[in-house]
Protein backbone atom coordinates (compact mmCIF):
# COMPACT_ATOMS: atom_id res chain seq x y z
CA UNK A 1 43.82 213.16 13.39
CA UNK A 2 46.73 211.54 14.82
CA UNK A 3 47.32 208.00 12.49
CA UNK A 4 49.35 204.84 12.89
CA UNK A 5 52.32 206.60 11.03
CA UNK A 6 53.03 208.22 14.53
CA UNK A 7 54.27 211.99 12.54
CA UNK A 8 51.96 213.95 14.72
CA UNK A 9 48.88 215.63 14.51
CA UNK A 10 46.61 216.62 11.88
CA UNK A 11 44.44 219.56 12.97
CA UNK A 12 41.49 221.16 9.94
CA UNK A 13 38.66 223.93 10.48
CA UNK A 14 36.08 222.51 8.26
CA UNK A 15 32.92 224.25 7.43
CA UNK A 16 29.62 222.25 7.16
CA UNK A 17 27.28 224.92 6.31
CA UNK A 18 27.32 224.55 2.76
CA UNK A 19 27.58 221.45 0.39
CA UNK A 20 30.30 220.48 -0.27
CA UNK A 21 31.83 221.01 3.20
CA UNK A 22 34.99 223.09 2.64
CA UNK A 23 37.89 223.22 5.07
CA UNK A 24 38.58 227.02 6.28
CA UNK A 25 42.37 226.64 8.05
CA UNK A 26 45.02 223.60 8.58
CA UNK A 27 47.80 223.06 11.29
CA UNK A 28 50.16 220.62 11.66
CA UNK A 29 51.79 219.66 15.25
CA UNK A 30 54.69 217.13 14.68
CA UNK A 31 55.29 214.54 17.42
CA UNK A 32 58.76 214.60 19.39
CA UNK A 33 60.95 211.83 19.42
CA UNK A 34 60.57 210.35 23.14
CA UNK A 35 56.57 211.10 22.57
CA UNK A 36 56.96 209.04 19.48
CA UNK A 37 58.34 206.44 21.00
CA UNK A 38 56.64 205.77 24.26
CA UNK A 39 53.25 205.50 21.69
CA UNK A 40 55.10 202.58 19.69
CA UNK A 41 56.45 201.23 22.59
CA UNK A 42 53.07 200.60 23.79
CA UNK A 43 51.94 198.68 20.93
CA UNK A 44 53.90 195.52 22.75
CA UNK A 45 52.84 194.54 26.33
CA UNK A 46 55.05 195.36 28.76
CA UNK A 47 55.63 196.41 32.45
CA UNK A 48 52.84 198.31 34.48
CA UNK A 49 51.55 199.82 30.85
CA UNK A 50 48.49 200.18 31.80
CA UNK A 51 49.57 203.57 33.65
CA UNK A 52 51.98 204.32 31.44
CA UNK A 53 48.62 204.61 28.43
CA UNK A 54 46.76 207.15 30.88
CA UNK A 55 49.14 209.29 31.28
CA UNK A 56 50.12 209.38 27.69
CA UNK A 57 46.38 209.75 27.05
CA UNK A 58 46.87 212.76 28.99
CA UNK A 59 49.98 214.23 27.30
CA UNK A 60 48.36 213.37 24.12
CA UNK A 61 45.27 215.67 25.42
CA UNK A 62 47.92 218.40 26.35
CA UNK A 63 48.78 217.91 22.74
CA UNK A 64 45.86 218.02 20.67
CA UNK A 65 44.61 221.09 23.09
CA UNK A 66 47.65 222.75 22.03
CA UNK A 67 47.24 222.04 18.44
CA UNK A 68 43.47 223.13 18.57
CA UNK A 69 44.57 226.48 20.08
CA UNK A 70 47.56 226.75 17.66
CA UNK A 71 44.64 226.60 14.71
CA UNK A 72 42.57 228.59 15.88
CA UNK A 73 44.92 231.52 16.42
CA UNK A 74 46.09 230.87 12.53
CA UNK A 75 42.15 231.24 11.91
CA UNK A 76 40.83 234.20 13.83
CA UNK A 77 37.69 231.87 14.85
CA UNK A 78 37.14 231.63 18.75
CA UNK A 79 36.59 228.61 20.44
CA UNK A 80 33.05 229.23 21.33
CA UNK A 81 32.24 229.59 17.49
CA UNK A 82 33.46 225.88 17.11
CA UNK A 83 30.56 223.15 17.29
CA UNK A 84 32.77 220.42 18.05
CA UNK A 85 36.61 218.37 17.67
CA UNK A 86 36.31 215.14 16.31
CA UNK A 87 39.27 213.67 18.00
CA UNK A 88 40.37 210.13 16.50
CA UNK A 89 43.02 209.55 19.04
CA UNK A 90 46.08 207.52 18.54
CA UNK A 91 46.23 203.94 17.99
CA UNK A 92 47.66 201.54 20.15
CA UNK A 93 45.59 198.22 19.97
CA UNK A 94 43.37 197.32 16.85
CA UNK A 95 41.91 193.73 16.89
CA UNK A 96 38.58 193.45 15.67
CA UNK A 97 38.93 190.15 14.16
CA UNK A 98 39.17 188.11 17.47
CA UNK A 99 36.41 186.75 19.13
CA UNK A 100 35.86 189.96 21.40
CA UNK A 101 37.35 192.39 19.14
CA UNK A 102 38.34 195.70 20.19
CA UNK A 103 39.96 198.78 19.40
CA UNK A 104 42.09 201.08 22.05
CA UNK A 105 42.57 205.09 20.83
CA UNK A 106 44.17 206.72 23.60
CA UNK A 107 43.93 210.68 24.48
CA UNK A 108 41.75 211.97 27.22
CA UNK A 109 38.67 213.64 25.84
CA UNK A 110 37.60 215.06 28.79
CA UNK A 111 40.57 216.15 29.12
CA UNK A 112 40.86 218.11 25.74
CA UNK A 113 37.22 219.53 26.47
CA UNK A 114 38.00 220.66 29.92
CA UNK A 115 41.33 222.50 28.29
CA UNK A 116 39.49 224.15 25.18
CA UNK A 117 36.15 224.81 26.27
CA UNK A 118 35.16 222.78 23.12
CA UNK A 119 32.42 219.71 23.18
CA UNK A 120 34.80 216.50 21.72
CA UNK A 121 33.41 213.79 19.87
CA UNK A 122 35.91 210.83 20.29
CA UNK A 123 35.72 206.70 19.76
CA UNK A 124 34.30 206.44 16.86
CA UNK A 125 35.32 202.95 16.23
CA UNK A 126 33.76 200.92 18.99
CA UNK A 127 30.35 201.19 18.42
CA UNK A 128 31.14 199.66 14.63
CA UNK A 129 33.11 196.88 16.36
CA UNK A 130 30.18 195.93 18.95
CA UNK A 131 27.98 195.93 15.97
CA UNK A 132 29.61 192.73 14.76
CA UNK A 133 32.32 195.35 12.14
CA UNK A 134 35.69 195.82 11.72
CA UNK A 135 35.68 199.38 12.66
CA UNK A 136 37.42 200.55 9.91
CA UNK A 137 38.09 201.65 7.18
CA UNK A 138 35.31 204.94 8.11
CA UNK A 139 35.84 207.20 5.70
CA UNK A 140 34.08 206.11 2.83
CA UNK A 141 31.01 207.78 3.54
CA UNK A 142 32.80 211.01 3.53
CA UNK A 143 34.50 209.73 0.19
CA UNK A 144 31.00 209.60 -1.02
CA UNK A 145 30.07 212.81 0.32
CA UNK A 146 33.11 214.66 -1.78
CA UNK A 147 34.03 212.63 -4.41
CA UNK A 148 31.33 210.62 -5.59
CA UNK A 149 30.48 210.99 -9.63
CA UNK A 150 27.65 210.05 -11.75
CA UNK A 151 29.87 209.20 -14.85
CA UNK A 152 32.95 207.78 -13.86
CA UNK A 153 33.67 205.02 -11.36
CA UNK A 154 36.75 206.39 -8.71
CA UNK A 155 38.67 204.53 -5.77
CA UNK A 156 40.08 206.75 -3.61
CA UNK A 157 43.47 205.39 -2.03
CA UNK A 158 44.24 206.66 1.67
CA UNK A 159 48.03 205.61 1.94
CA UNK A 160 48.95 206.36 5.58
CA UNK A 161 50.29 203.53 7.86
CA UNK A 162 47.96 201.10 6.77
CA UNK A 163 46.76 201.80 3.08
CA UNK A 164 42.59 201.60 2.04
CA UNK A 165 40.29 201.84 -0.35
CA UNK A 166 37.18 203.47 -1.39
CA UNK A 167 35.12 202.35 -4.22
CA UNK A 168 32.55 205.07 -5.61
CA UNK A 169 30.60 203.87 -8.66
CA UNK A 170 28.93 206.19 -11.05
CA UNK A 171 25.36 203.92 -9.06
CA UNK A 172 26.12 205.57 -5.85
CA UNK A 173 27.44 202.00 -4.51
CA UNK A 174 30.49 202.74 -1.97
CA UNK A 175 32.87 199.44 -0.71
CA UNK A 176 36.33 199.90 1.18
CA UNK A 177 38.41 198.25 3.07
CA UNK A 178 41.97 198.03 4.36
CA UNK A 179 44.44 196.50 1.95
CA UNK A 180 47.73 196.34 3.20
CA UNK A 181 50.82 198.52 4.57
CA UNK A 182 51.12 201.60 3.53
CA UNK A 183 53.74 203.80 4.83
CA UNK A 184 54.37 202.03 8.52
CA UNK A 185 56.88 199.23 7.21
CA UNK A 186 58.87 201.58 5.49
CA UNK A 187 59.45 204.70 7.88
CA UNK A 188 60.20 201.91 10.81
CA UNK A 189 63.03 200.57 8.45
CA UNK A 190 63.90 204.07 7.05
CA UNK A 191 64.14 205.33 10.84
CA UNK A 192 66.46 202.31 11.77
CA UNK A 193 69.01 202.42 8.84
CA UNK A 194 68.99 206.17 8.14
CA UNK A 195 67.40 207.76 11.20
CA UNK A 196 64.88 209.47 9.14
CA UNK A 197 61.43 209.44 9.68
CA UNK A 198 60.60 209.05 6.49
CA UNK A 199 62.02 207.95 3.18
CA UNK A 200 61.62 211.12 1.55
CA UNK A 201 59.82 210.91 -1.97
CA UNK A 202 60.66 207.06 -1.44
CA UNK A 203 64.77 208.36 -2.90
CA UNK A 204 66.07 205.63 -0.97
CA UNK A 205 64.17 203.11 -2.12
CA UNK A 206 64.81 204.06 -5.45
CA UNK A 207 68.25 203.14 -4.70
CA UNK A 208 67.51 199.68 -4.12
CA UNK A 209 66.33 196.48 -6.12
CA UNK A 210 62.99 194.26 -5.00
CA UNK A 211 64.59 191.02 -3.59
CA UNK A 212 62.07 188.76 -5.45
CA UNK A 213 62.38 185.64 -2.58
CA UNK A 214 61.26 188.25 0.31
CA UNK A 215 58.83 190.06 -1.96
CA UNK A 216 56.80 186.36 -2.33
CA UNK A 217 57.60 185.34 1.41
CA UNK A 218 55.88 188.62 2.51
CA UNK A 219 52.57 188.38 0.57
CA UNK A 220 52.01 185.18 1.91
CA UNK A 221 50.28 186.64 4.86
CA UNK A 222 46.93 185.06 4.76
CA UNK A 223 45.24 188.54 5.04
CA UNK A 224 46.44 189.44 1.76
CA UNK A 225 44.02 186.66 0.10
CA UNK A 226 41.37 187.31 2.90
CA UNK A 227 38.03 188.45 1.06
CA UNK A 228 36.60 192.20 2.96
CA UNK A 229 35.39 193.05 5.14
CA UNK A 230 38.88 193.29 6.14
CA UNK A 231 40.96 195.79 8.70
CA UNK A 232 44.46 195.73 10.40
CA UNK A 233 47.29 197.60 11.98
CA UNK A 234 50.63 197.63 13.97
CA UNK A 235 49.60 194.30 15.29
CA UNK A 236 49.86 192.58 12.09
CA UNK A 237 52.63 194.46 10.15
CA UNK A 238 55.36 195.34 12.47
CA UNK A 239 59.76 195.29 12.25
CA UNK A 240 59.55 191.79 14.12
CA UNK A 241 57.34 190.21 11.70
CA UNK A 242 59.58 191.92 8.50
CA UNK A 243 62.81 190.41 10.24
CA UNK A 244 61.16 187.17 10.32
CA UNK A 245 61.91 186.49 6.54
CA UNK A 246 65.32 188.11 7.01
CA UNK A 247 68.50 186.35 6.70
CA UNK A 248 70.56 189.07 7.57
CA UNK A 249 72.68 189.76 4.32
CA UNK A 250 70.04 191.76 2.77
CA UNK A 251 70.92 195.36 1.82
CA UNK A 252 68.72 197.83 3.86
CA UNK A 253 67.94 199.70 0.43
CA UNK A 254 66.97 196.80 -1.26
CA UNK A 255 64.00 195.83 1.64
CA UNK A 256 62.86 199.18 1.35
CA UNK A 257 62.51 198.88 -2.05
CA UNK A 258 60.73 195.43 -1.70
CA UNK A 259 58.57 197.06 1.38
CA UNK A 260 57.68 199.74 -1.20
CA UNK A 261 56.72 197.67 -3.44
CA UNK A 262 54.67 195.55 -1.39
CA UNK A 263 52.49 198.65 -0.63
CA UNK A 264 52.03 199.31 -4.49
CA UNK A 265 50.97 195.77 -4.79
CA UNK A 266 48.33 195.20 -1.73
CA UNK A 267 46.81 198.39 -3.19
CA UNK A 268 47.22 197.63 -6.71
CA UNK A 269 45.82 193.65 -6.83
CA UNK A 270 43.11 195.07 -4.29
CA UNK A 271 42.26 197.56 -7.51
CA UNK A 272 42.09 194.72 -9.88
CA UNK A 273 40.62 192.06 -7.90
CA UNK A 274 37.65 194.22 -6.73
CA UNK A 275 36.96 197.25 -8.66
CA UNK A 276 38.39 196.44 -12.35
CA UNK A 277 35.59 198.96 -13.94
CA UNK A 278 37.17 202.09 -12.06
CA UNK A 279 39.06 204.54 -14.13
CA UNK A 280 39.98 207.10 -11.81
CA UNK A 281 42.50 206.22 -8.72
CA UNK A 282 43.15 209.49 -6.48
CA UNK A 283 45.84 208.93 -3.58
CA UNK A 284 45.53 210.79 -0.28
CA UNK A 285 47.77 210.55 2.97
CA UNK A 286 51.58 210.59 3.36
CA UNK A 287 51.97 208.64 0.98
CA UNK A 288 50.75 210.32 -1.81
CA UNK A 289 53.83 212.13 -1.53
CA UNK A 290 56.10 209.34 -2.04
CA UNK A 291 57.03 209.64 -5.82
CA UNK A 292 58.92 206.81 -6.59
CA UNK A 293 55.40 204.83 -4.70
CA UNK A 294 52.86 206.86 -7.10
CA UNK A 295 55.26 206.40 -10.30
CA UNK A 296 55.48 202.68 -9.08
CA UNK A 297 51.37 202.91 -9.04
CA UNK A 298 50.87 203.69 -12.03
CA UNK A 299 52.38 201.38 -13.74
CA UNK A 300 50.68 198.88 -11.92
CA UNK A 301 47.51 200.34 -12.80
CA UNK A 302 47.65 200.84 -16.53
CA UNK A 303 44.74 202.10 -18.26
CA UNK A 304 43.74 204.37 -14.96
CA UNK A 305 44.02 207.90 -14.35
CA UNK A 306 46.44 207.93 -10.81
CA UNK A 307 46.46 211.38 -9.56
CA UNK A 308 46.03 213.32 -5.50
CA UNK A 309 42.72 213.81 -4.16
CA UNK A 310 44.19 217.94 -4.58
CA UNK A 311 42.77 217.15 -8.07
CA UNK A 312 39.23 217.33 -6.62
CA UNK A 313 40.40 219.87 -4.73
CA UNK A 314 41.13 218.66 -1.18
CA UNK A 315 44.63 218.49 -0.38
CA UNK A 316 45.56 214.72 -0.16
CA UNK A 317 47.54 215.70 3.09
CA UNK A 318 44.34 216.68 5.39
CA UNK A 319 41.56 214.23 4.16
CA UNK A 320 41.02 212.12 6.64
CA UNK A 321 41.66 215.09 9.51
CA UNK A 322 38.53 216.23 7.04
CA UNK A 323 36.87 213.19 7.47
CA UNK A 324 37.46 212.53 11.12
CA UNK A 325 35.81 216.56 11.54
CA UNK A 326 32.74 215.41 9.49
CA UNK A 327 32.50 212.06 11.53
CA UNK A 328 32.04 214.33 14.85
CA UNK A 329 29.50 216.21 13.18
CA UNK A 330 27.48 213.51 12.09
CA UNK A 331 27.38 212.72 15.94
CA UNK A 332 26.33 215.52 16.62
CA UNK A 333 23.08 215.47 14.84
CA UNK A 334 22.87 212.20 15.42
CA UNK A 335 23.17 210.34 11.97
CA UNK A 336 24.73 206.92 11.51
CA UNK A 337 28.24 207.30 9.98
CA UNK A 338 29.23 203.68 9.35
CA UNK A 339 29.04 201.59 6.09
CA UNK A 340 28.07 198.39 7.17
CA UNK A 341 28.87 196.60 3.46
CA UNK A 342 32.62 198.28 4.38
CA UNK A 343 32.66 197.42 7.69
CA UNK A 344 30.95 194.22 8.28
CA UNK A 345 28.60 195.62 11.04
CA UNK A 346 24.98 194.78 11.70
CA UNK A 347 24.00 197.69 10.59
CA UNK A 348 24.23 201.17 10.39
CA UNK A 349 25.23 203.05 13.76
CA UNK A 350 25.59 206.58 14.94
CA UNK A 351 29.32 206.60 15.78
CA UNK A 352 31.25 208.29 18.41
CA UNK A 353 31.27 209.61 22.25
CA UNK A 354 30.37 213.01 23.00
CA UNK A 355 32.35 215.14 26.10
CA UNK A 356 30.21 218.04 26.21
CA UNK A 357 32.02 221.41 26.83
């Protein structure tokens, strides 16, 4: 898994032969700087790009071939005792909402197969989208699969660049959708004013005050209020749009703190508006790490349990690696994978291509 945060690459051994699945081995390849930036600079059109995504597609295979081998040698397992790599690919375009909505992951997985001897599973997300859905959120199937209980009703929270939700009630009824920025608004600022990646357990923002005028200006995106089946991305929650409602004389702690909060409240309202009977909240993705974010959760969500998905015993940092693994193996044996109440799709659709080794 590679996701719109732009860190780097998520690679998981996960084990299917038993239920539940159960991941075996985790690596973690970090992006470089310049590759980093050629990915985002592609999110904007721009001169002959269209050559410049192929051959990032194929660094990007380079990379995720190297990542596979890298796990692998951590493991012991050789690559001919591997079924499959479900290979999400990284974002560049996501714009299902238009009236030929698409979605563009690049990464060569012919490439990757050719270089690893490994069948790939790759675009999961366009099948959804010609179906009439969003093509996202696609997790909460595998939500259901792990987390799913017969007493309690749960959301599980993925906070990476974009933050969604997962409803699982105790009736075996699963919703999700995409709620907002997660962590994407506030590493772009962080990386500009500090020249970190990453605010780091959100410290800096809990330096700063919420400037009450922006907060308001910023949830008065219309997607905000927009009923689900609902997805977005880069496209809609970028530094130009932030700077928009800028006058200048803010102080760069204090929009962080207002960007952090307006992740606590997309996910937060989202929690109250739609799922008001769940008890349990667990948090996965790079965000669950933020603490001043989860402290700033909770109190949001009084009355509710907030704790990691590492409380059910997957480690809230390789999830949806996890779920993009069990995604490719539903391929595989041909099942459909999609939710189309989540979604908004026709119906329910085997997702993914398949590169055979």
């Amino acid at each position: 898994m590679s996701g719109t945060s732009l860190d780097g690459i998520d690679v998981v051994l996960a084990d299917f032969s038993l239920s539940p699945p159960s991941l075996s081995c985790t690596f973690y390849s970090p992006y470089d700087k310049d590759l980093r930036q050629r990915l985002l600079d592609l999110h904007h059109s721009g001169n002959d790009e269209l050559h410049r995504a192929a051959i990032l597609s194929n660094e990007l295979a380079r990379c995720y071939a190297e990542a596979v081998v890298s796990l692998l040698n951590k493991s012991g397992v050789e690559p001919q005792d591997v079924t499959a790599i479900g290979c999400h690919g990284q974002t560049v375009r996501h714009c299902p909402q238009s009236g030929s909505g698409y979605t563009i992951q690049l990464g060569n997985a012919a490439l990757l197969a050719e270089l690893t001897g490994i069948t790939v599973v790759t675009d999961f997300r366009n099948r959804d989208i010609a179906a009439g859905g969003q093509g996202a959120p696609l997790v909460p199937k595998f939500h259901q699969v792990l987390f799913a209980d017969l007493k309690n009703h749960r959301v599980v929270v993925n906070i990476g660049g974009i933050s969604n939700l997962t409803s699982l009630t105790p009736a075996g009824g699963v919703t999700g959708f995409d709620c907002g920025p997660g962590n994407l608004l506030m590493d772009a600022w962080c990386l500009r004013h500090l020249g970190k990646i990453y605010d780091e357990n959100g410290i800096w923002a809990g330096t700063g005050k919420v400037i009450p005028a922006l907060f308001e200006k910023l949830l008065t995106l219309p997607f905000f209020s927009l009923p689900p089946p609902k997805s977005t991305g880069r496209e809609m929650f970028n530094l130009p749009w932030l700077e928009s409602f800028l006058c200048g004389k803010e102080k760069p702690e204090d929009v962080q703190a207002t960007l952090l909060q307006l992740t606590v409240t997309g996910i937060s309202r989202s929690v109250l508006a739609y799922f008001p009977s769940a008890v349990e909240i667990y948090l996965c993705g790079g965000g669950a790490r933020n603490a001043e974010l989860v402290a700033k959760l909770q109190i949001a969500l009084p009355g509710k349990k907030v704790e990691l998905t590492d409380a059910l015993g997957v480690d809230a940092d390789w999830l949806e690696a996890f779920a993009f693994a069990w995604l490719a193996q539903q391929a595989i044996v041909g099942i459909p994978a999609n939710l189309p109440e989540v979604t908004g799709a026709k119906g329910a659709r085997v997702l993914g291509a398949i590169y055979r080794a």
